[in-house]
C-alpha atoms as a PDB file:
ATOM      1  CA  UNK A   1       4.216 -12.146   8.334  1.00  0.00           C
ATOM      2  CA  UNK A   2       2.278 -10.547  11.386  1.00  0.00           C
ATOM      3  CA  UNK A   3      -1.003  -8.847  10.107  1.00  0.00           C
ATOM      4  CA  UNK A   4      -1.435  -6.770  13.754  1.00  0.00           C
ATOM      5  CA  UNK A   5      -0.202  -3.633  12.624  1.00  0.00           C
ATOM      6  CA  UNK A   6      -3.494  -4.019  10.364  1.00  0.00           C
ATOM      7  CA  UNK A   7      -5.517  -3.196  13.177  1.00  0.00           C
ATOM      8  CA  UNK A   8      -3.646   0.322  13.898  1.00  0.00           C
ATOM      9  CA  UNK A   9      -3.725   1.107  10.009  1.00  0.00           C
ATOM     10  CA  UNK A  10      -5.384   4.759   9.336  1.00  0.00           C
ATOM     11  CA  UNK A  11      -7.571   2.678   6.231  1.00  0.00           C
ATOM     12  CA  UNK A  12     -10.132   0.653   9.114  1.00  0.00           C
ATOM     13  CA  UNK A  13     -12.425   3.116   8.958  1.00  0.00           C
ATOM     14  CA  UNK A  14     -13.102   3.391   5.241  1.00  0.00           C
ATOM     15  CA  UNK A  15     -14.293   0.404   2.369  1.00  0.00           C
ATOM     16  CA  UNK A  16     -11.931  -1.349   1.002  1.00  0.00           C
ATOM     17  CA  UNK A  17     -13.061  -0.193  -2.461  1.00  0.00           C
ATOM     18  CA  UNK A  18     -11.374   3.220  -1.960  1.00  0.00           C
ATOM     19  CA  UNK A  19      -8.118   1.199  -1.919  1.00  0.00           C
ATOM     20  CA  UNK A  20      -8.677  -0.665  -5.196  1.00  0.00           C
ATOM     21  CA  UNK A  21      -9.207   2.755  -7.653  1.00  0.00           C
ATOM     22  CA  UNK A  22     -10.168   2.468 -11.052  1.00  0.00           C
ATOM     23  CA  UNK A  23      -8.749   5.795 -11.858  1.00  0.00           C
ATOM     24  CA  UNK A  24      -5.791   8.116 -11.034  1.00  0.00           C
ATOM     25  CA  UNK A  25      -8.230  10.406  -9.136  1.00  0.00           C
ATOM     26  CA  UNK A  26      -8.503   7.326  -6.908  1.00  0.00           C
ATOM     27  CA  UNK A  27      -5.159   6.647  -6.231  1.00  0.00           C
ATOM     28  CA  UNK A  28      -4.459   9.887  -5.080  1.00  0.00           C
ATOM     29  CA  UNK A  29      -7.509   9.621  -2.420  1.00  0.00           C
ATOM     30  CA  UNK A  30      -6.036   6.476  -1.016  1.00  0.00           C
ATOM     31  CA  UNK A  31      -2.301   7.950  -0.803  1.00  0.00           C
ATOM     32  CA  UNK A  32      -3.769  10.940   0.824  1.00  0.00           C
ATOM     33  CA  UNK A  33      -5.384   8.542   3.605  1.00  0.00           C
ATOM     34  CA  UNK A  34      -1.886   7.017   3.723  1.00  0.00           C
ATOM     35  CA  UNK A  35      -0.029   9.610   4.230  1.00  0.00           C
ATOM     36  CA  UNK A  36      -1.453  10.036   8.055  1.00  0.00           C
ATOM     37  CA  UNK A  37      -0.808   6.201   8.856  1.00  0.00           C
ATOM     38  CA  UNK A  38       1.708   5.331  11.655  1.00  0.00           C
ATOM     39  CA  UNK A  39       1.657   1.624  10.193  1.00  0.00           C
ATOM     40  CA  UNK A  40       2.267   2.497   6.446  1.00  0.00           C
ATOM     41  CA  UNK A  41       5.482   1.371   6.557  1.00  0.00           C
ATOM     42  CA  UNK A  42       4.281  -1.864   7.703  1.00  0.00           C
ATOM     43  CA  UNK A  43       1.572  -2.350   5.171  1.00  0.00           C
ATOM     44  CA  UNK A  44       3.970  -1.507   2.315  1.00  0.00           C
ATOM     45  CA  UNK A  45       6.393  -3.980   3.428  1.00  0.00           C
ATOM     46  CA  UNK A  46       3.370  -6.854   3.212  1.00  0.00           C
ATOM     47  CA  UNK A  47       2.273  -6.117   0.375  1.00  0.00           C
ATOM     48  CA  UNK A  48       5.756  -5.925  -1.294  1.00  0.00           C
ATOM     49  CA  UNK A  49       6.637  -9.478   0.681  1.00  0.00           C
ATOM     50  CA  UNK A  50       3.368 -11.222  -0.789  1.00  0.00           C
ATOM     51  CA  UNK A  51       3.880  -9.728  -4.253  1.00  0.00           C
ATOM     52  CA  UNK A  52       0.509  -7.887  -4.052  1.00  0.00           C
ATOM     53  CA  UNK A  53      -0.704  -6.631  -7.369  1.00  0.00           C
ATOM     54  CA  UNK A  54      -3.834  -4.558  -7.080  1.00  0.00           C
ATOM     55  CA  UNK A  55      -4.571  -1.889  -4.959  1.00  0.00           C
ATOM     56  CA  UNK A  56      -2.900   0.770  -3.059  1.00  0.00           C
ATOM     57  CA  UNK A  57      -0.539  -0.266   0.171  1.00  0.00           C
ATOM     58  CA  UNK A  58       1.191   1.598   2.840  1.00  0.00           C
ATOM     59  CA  UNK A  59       0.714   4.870   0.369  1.00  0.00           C
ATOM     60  CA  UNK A  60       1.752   3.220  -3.334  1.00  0.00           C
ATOM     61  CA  UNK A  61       0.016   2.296  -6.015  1.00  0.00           C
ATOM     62  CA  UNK A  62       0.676  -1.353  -8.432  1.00  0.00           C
ATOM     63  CA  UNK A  63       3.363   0.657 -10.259  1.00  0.00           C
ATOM     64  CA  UNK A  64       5.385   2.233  -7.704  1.00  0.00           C
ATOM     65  CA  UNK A  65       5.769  -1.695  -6.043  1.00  0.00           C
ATOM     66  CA  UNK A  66       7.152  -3.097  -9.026  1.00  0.00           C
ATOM     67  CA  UNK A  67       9.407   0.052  -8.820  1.00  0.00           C
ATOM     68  CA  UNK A  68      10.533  -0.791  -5.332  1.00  0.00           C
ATOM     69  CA  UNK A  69      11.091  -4.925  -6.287  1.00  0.00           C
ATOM     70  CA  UNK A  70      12.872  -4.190  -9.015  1.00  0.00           C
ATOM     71  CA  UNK A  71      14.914  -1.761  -7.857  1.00  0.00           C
ATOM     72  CA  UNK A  72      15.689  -4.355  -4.592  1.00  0.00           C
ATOM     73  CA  UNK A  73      16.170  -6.923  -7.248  1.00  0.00           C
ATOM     74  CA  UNK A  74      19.324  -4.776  -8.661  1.00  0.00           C
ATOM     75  CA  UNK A  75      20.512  -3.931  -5.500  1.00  0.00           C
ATOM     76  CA  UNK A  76      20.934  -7.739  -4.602  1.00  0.00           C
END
């Protein structure tokens, strides 16, 4: 999967570590960041296609991605 929408993403500019929270306070910080990206969409999409488990991508967190593949699972 192309990784160039990567270099648009609104997250560049801040440590990777605010995308891996240890806390629901921390989740919400990197949603908020999220919520401005013009490549979100994009970034969900990898994560969801390389079944990533950690972190926030493209504005959700570990839980709402299993969500989303199980929900595409049952729409199959």
């Amino acid at each position: 999967m192309n990784k160039i929408w990567m270099e648009q993403s609104a997250c560049t500019d801040f440590s990777s570590d605010v995308f891996f929270p240890s806390d629901g306070m921390g989740v919400i910080n990197a949603k908020s960041i999220c919520e401005n990206c013009s490549v979100s969409k994009s970034c969900l999409e990898y994560a969801l296609h390389n079944h990533i488990d950690h972190g926030v991508w493209g504005g959700c967190s570990e839980r709402q991605r299993r969500r989303i593949l199980k929900a595409r699972r049952i729409d199959r």
